[in-house]
C-alpha atoms as a PDB file:
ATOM      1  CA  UNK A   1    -222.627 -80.202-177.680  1.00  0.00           C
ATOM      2  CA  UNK A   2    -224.842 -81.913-180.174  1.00  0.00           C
ATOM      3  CA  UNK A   3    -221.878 -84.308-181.136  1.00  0.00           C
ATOM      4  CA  UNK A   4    -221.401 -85.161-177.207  1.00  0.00           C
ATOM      5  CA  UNK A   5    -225.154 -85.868-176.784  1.00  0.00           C
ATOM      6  CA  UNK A   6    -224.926 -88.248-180.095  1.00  0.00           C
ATOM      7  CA  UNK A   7    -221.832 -90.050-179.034  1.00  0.00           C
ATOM      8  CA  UNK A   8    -223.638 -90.918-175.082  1.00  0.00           C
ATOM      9  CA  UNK A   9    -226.507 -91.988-176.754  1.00  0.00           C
ATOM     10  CA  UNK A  10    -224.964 -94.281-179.300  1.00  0.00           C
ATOM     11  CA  UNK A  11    -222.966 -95.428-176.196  1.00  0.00           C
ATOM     12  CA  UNK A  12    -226.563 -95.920-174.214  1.00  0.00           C
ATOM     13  CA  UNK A  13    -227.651 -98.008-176.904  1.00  0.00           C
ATOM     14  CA  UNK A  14    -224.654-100.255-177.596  1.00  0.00           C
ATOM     15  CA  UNK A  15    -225.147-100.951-173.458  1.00  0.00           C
ATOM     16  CA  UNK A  16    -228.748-101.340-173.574  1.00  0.00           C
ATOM     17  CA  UNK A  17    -228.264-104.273-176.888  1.00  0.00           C
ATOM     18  CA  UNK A  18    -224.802-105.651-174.680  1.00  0.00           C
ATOM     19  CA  UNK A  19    -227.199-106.035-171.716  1.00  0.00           C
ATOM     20  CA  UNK A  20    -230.411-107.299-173.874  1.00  0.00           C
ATOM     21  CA  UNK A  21    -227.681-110.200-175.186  1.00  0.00           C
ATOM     22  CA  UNK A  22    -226.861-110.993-172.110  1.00  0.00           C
ATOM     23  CA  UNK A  23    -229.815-111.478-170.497  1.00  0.00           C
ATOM     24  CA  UNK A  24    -231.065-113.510-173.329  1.00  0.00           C
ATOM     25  CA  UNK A  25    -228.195-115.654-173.424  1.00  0.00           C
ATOM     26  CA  UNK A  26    -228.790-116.159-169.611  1.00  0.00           C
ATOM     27  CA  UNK A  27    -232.565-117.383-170.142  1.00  0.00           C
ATOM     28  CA  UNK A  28    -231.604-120.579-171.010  1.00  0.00           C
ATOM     29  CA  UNK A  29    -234.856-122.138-170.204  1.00  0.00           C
ATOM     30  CA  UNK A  30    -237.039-121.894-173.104  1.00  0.00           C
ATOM     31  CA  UNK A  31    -234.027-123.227-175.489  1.00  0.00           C
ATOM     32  CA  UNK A  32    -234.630-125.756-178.068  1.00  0.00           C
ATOM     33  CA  UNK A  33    -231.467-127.939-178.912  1.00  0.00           C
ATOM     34  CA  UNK A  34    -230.891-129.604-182.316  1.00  0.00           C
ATOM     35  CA  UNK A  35    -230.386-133.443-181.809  1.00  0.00           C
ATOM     36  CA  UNK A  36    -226.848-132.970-183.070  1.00  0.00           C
ATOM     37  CA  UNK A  37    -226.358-130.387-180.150  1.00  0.00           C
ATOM     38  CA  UNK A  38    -227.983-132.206-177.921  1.00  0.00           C
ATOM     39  CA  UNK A  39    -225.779-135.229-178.197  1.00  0.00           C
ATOM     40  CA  UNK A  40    -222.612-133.641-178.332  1.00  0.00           C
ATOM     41  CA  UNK A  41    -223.630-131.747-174.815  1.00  0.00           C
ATOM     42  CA  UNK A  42    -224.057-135.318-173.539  1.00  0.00           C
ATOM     43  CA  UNK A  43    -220.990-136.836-175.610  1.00  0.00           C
ATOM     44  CA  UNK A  44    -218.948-134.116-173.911  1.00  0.00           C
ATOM     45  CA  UNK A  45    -218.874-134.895-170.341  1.00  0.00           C
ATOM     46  CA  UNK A  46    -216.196-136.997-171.176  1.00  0.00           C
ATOM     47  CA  UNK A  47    -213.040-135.063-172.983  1.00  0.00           C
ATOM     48  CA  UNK A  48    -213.780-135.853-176.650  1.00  0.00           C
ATOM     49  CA  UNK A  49    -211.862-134.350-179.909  1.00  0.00           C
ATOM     50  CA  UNK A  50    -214.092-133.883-182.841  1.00  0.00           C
ATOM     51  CA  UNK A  51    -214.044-137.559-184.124  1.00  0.00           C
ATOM     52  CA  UNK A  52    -214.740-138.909-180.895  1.00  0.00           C
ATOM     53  CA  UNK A  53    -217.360-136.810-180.606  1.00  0.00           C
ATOM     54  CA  UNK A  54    -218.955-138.164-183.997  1.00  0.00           C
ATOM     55  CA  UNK A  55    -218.330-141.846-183.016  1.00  0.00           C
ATOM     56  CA  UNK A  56    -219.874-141.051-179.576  1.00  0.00           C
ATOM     57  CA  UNK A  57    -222.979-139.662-180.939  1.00  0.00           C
ATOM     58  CA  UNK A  58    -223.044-142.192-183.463  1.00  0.00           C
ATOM     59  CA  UNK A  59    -223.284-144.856-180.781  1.00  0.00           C
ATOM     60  CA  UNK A  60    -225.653-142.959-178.292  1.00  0.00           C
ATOM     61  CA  UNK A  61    -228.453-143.190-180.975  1.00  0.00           C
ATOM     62  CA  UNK A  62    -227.599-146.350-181.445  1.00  0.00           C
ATOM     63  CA  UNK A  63    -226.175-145.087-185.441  1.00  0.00           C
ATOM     64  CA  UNK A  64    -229.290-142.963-186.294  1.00  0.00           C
ATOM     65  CA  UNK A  65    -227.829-140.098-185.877  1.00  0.00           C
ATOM     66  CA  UNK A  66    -224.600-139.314-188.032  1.00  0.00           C
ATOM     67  CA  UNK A  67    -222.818-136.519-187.609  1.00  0.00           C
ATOM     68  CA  UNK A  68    -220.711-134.652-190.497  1.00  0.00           C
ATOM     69  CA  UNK A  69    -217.673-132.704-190.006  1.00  0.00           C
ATOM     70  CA  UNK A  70    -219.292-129.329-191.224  1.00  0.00           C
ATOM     71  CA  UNK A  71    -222.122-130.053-188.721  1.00  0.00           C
ATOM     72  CA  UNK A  72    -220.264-131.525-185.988  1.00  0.00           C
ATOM     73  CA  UNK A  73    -217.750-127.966-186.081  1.00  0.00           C
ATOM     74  CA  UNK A  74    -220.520-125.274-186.659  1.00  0.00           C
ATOM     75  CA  UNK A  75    -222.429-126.869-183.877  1.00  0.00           C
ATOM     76  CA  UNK A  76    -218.876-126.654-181.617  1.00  0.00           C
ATOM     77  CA  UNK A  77    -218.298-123.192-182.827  1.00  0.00           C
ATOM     78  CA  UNK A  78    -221.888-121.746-181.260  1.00  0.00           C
ATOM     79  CA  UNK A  79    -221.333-123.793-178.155  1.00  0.00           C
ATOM     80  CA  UNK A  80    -217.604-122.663-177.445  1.00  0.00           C
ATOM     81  CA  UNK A  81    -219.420-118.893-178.047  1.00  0.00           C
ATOM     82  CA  UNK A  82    -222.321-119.784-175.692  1.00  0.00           C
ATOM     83  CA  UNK A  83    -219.864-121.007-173.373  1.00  0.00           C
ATOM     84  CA  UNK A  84    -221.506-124.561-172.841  1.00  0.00           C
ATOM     85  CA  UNK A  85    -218.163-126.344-173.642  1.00  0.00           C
ATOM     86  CA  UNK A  86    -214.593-125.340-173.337  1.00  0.00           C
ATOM     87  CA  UNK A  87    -211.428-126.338-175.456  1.00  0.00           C
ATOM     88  CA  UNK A  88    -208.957-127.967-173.517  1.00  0.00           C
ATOM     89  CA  UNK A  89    -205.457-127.367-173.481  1.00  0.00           C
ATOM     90  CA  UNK A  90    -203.448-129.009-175.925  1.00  0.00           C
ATOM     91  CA  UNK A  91    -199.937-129.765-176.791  1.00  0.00           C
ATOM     92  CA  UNK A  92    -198.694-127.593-179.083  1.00  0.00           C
ATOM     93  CA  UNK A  93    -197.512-130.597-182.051  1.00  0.00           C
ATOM     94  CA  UNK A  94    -201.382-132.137-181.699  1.00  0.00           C
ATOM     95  CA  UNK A  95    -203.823-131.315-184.477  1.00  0.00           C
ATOM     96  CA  UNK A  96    -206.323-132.255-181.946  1.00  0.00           C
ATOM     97  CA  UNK A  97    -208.576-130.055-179.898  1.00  0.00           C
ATOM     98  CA  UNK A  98    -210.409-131.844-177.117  1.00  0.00           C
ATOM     99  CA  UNK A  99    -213.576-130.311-175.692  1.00  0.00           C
ATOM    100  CA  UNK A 100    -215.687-130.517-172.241  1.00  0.00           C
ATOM    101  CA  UNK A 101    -219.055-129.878-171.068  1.00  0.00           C
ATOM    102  CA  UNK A 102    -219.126-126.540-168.943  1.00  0.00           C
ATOM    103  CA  UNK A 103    -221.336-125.927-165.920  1.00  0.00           C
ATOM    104  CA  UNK A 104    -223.883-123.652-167.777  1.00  0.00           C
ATOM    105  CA  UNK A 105    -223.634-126.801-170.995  1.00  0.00           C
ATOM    106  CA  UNK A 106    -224.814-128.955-168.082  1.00  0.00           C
ATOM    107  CA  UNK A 107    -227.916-126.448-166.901  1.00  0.00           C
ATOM    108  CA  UNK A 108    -228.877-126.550-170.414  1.00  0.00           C
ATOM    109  CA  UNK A 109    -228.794-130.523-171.021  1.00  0.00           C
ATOM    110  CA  UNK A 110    -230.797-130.520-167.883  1.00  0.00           C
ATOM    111  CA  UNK A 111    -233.082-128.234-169.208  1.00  0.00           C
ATOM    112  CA  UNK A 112    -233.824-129.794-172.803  1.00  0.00           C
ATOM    113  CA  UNK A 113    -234.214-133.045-170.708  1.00  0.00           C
ATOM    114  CA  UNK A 114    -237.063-131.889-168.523  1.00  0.00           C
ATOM    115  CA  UNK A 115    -238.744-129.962-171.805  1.00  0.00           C
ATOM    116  CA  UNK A 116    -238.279-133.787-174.034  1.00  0.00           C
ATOM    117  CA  UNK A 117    -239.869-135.484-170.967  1.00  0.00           C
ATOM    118  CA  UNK A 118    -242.680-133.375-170.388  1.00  0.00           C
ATOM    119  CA  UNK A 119    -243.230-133.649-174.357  1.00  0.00           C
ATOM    120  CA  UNK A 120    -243.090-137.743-174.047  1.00  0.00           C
ATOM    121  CA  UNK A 121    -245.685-137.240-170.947  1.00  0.00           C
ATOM    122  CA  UNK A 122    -247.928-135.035-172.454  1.00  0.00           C
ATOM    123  CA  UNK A 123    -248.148-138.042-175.647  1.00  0.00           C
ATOM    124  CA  UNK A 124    -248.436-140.282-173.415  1.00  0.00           C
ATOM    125  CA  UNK A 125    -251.957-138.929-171.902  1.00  0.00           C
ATOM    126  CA  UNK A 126    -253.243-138.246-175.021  1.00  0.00           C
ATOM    127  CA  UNK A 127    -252.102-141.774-176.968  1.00  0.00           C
ATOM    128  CA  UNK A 128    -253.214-144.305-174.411  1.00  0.00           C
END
């Protein structure tokens, strides 16, 4: 009996931490992106593969911004977990793995955009 009551709670609790991960994963809103994930979101409403992404992003900030491969594929990694991009189908022969922007990668572009304006805004008042 003691074994039974063990086993539902350990259960209860893996639910309780699934459903805690969830929900934080859902409340996008109070995210922070890196500028590396930030411009790949925005590189990646085009299809890109991983170079393309780094020339993209290269060329949005105007060559500020320089992506490395270790960088570039962690950053990837996380957002393929998150589910803000997706990996496209590829043929089997190609090396290549393109990605795309998701729905919920969009919401959170969206998001970061409205938190960097408010920041410029907020300067703004206090600058000039």
């Amino acid at each position: 009996m003691i074994i039974k009551y063990i086993v539902y709670l350990c259960i209860g609790y893996r639910y309780i931490e699934q459903q805690y991960r969830l929900d934080y994963m859902n409340n996008n809103e109070n995210l922070v992106l890196t500028e590396a994930v930030y411009y790949t979101l925005l590189a990646l409403y085009s299809p890109l593969h991983g170079y393309g992404i780094m020339k993209e992003t290269e060329k949005m900030s105007l060559g500020r911004l320089k992506l490395s491969a270790g960088t570039l594929y962690g950053a990837i990694s996380t957002m393929l977990e998150k589910g803000w991009i997706k990996a496209l189908p590829c043929e089997e022969e190609s090396r290549r793995k393109e990605y795309l922007i998701t729905e919920l990668g969009k919401n959170i572009v969206k998001n970061e955009l409205a938190r960097l304006e408010e920041l410029v805004e907020n300067g703004k008042k206090i600058i000039e």
